[in-house]
Protein backbone atom coordinates (compact mmCIF):
# COMPACT_ATOMS: atom_id res chain seq x y z
CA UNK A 1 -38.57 124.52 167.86
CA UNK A 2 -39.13 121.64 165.74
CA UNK A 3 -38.47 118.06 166.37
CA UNK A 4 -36.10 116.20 164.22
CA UNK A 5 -37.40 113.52 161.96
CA UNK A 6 -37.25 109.88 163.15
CA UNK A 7 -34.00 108.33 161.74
CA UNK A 8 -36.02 106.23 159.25
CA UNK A 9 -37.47 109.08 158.30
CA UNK A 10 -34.59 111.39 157.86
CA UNK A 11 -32.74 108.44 155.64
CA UNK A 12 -35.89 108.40 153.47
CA UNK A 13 -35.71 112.16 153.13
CA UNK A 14 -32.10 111.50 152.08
CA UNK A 15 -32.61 109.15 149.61
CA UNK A 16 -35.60 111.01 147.77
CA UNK A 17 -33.06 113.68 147.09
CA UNK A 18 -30.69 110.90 145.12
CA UNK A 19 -34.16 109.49 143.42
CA UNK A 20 -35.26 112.80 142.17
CA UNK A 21 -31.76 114.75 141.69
CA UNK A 22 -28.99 112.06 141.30
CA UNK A 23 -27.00 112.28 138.00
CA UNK A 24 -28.01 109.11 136.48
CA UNK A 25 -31.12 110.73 135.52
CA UNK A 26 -29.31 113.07 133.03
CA UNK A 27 -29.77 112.64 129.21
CA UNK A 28 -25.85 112.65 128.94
CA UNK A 29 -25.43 109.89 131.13
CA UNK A 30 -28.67 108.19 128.92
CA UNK A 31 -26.81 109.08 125.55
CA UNK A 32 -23.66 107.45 126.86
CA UNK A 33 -25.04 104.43 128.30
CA UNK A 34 -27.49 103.75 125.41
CA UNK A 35 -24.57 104.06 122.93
CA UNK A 36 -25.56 107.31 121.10
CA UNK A 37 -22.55 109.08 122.10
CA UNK A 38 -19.55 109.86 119.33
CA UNK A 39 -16.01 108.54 119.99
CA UNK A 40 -15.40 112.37 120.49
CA UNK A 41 -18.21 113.29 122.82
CA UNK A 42 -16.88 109.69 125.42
CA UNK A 43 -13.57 111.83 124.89
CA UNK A 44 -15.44 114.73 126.37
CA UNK A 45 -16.92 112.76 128.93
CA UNK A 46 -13.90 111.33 130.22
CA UNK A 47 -11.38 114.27 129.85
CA UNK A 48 -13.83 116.77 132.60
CA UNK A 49 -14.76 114.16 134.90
CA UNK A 50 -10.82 113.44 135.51
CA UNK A 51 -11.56 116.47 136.94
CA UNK A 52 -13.84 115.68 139.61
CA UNK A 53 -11.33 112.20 140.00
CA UNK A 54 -8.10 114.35 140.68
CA UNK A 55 -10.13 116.30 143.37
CA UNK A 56 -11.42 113.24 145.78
CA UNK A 57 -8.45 112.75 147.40
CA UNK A 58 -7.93 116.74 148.11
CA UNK A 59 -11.20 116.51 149.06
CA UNK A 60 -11.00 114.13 151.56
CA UNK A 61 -7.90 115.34 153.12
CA UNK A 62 -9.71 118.84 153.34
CA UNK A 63 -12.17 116.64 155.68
CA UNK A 64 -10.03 114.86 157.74
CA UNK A 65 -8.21 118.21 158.59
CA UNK A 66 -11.46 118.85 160.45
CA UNK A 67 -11.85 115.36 162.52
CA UNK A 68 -10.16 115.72 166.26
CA UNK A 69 -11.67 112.12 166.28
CA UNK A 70 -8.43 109.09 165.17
CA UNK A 71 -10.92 106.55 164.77
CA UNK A 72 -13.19 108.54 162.21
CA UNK A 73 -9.78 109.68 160.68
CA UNK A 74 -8.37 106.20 160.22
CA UNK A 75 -11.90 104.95 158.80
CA UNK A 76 -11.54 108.45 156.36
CA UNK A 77 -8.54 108.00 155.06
CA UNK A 78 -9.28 104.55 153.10
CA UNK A 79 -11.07 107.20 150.94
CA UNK A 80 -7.77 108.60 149.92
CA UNK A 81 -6.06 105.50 149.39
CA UNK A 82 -8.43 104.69 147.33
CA UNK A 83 -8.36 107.22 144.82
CA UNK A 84 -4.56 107.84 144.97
CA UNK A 85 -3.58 104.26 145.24
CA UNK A 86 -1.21 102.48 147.70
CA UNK A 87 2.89 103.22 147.13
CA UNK A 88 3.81 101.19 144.23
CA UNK A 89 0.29 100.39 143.99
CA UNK A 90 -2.79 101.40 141.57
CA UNK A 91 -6.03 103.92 142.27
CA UNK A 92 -8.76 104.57 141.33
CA UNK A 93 -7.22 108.14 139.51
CA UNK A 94 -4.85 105.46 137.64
CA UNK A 95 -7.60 103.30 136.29
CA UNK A 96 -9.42 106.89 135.24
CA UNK A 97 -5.91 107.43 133.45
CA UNK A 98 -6.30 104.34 131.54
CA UNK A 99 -10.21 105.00 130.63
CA UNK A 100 -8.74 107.61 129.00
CA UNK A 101 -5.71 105.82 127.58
CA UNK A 102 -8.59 103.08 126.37
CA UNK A 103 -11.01 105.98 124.59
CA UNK A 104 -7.45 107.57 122.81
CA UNK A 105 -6.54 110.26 124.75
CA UNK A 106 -2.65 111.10 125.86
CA UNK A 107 -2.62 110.56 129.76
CA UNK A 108 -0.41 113.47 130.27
CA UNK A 109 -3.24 115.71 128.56
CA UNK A 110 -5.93 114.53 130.72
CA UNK A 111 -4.10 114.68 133.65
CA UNK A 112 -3.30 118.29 133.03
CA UNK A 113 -7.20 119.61 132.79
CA UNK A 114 -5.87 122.06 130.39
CA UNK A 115 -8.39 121.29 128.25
CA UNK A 116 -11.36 120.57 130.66
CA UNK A 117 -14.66 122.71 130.67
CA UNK A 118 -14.71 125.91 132.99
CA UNK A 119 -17.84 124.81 134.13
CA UNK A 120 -16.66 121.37 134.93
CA UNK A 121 -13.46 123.17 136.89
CA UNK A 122 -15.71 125.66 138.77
CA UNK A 123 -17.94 123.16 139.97
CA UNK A 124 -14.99 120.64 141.47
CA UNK A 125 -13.72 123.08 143.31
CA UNK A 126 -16.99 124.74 144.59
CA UNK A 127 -17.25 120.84 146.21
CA UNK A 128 -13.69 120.82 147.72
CA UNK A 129 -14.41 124.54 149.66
CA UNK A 130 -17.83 123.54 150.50
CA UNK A 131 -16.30 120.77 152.45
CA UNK A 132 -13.23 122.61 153.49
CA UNK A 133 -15.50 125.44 155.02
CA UNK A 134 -18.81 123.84 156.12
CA UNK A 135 -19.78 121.96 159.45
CA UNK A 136 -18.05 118.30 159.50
CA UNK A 137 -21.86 116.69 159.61
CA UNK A 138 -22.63 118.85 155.56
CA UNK A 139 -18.88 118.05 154.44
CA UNK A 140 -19.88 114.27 155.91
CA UNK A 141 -23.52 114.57 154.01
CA UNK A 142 -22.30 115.92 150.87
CA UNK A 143 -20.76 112.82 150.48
CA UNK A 144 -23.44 110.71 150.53
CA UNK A 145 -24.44 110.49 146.81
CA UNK A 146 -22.33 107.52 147.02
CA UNK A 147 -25.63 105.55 148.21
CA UNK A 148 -26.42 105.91 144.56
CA UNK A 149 -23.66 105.02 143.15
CA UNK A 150 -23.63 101.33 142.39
CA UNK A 151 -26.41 101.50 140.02
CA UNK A 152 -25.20 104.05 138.06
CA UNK A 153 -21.48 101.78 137.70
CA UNK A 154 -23.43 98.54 137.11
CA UNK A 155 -25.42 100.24 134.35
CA UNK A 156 -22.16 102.26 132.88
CA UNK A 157 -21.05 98.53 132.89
CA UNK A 158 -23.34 97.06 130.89
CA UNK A 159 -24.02 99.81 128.78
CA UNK A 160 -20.61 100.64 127.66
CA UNK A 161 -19.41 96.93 127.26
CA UNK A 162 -22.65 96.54 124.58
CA UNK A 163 -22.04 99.91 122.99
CA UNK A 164 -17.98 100.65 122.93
CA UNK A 165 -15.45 99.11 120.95
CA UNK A 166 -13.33 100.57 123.99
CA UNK A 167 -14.95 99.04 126.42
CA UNK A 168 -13.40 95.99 128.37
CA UNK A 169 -12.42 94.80 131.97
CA UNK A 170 -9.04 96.60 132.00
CA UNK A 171 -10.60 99.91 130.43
CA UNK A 172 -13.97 100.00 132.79
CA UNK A 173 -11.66 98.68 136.30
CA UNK A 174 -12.50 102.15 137.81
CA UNK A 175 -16.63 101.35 137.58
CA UNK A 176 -15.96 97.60 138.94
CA UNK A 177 -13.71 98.29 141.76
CA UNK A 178 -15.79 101.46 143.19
CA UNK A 179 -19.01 98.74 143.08
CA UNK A 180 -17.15 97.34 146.37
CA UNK A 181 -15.73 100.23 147.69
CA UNK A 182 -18.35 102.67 147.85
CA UNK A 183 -21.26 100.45 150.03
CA UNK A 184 -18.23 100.02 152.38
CA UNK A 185 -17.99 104.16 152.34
CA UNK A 186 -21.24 104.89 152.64
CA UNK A 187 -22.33 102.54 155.35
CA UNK A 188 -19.97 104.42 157.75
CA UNK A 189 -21.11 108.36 156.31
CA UNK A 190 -24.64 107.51 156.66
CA UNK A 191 -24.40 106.20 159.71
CA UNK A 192 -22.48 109.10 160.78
CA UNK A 193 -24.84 111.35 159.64
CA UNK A 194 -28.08 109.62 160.78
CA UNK A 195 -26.35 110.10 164.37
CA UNK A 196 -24.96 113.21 164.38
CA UNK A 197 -27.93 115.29 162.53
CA UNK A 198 -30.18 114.97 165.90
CA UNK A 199 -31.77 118.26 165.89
CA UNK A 200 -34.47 119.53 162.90
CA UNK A 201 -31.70 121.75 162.24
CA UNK A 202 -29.04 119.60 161.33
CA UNK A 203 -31.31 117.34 159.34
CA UNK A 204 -31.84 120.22 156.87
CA UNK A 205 -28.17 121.27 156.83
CA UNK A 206 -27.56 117.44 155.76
CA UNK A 207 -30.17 117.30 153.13
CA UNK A 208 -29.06 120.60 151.48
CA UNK A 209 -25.49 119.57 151.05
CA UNK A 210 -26.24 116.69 149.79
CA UNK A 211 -28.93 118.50 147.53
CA UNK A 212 -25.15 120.75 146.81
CA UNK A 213 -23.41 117.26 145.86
CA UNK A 214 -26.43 116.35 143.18
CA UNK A 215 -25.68 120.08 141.52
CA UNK A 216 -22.22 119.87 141.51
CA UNK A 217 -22.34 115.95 139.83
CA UNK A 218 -25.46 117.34 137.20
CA UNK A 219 -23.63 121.06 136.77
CA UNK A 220 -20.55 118.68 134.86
CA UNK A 221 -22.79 116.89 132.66
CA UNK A 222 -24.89 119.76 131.72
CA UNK A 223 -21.62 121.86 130.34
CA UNK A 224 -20.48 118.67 128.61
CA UNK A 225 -23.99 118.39 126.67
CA UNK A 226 -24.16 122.23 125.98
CA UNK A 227 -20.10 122.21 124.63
CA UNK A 228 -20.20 119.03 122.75
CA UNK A 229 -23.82 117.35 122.06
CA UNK A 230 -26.29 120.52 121.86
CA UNK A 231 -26.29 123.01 120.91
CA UNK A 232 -22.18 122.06 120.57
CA UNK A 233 -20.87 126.01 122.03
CA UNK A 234 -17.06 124.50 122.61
CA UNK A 235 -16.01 127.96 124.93
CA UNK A 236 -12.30 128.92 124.51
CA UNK A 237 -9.37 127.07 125.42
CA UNK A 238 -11.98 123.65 126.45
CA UNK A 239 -10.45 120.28 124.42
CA UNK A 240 -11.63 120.46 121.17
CA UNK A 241 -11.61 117.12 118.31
CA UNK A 242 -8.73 116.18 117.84
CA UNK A 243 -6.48 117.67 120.57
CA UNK A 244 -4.46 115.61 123.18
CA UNK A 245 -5.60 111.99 121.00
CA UNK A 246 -2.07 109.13 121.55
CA UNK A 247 -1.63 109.09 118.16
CA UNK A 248 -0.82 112.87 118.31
CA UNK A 249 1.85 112.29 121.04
CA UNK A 250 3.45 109.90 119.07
């Protein structure tokens, strides 16, 4: 048998798989944060990854189905609230809502994903089953591309308030709010994993759903270059130009 890494080691292992896989590395996200990106093609961008938004909180719940353990449910369950928002309160879906609302799209049509890439749907809810049917320790793992997360806000931050005409505190809320509230979620899931993956075993079950997480994040992006950057194949029923804008509504 082999023995497990060291836990420094392990966590290093984990965080090479963010530096070399992590979505921030795609030439979407470098279009959109450099400002090359058409008012229609942020549309894009912000219509399929509601998507991936509207399925956290299922997500989530799908995991804390799974925990016979309070305390790890009660620290879980922030996760939700997050995303879904207090009663009478605001989430993190309702500042998406309002991206979208900022970038002139009808928050009923975004909402509805009738227009979102097939791609982009497939892939959202390959991540919700994977966590739904794998070991607590992957579903806990898959979650950790979080550790990456800040710099890819605090760059969407800068970069869209320079490039965007959209672009201001109330629009770009989601970005600034999740720059707290994801350290605070990933200290607990890496710790959680770094103590629970103990055998050489678990360790690579950890790294490969995370590994899963990276596709599933790049997999979105990838079918929003190909549909409406290059080579621009929009496949039918996706949003196209035009559809679902607030003017239209009105």
């Amino acid at each position: 048998m082999r023995a497990p890494q060291s836990r420094e080691a392990f966590e290093a292992r984990l965080r090479a798989i963010g530096d070399a896989r992590y979505h921030d590395k795609h030439p979407f996200h470098e279009l959109l944060h450099g400002g090359g990106c058409t008012q229609d093609q942020v549309r894009a961008w912000v219509l399929n990854r509601y998507c991936y938004q509207a399925a956290i909180p299922r997500k989530d719940a799908a995991l804390m189905s799974r925990c016979e353990d309070a305390d790890m449910r009660r620290e879980w369950r922030s996760r939700i609230e997050d995303h879904d928002g207090p009663v009478g309160g605001e989430g993190g879906i309702e500042r998406w809502l309002r991206l979208g609302e900022a970038v002139g799209l009808e928050r009923g049509y975004v909402a509805s994903m009738q227009g979102a890439l097939p791609a982009c749907k497939f892939a959202v809810e390959a991540y919700v089953r994977f966590v739904r049917e794998n070991t607590l320790l992957e579903a806990v793992a898959s979650s950790l591309t979080e550790l990456f997360a800040p710099k890819i806000h605090r760059d969407r931050i800068s970069g869209l308030l320079k490039n965007y005409d959209f672009a201001n505190e109330s629009s770009l809320a989601y970005f600034s709010t999740r720059l707290t509230q994801a350290p605070k979620d990933v200290a607990f899931g890496l710790s959680y994993v770094l103590d629970h993956a103990d055998t050489a075993e678990k360790q690579d079950a950890a790294a490969a759903a995370l590994t899963f997480k990276t596709d599933v994040l790049w997999v979105q992006l990838d079918a929003i270059h190909h549909a409406y950057v290059a080579p621009g194949h929009i496949p039918p029923g996706a949003w196209r130009p035009g559809e679902g804008l607030l003017e239209a509504a009105a």
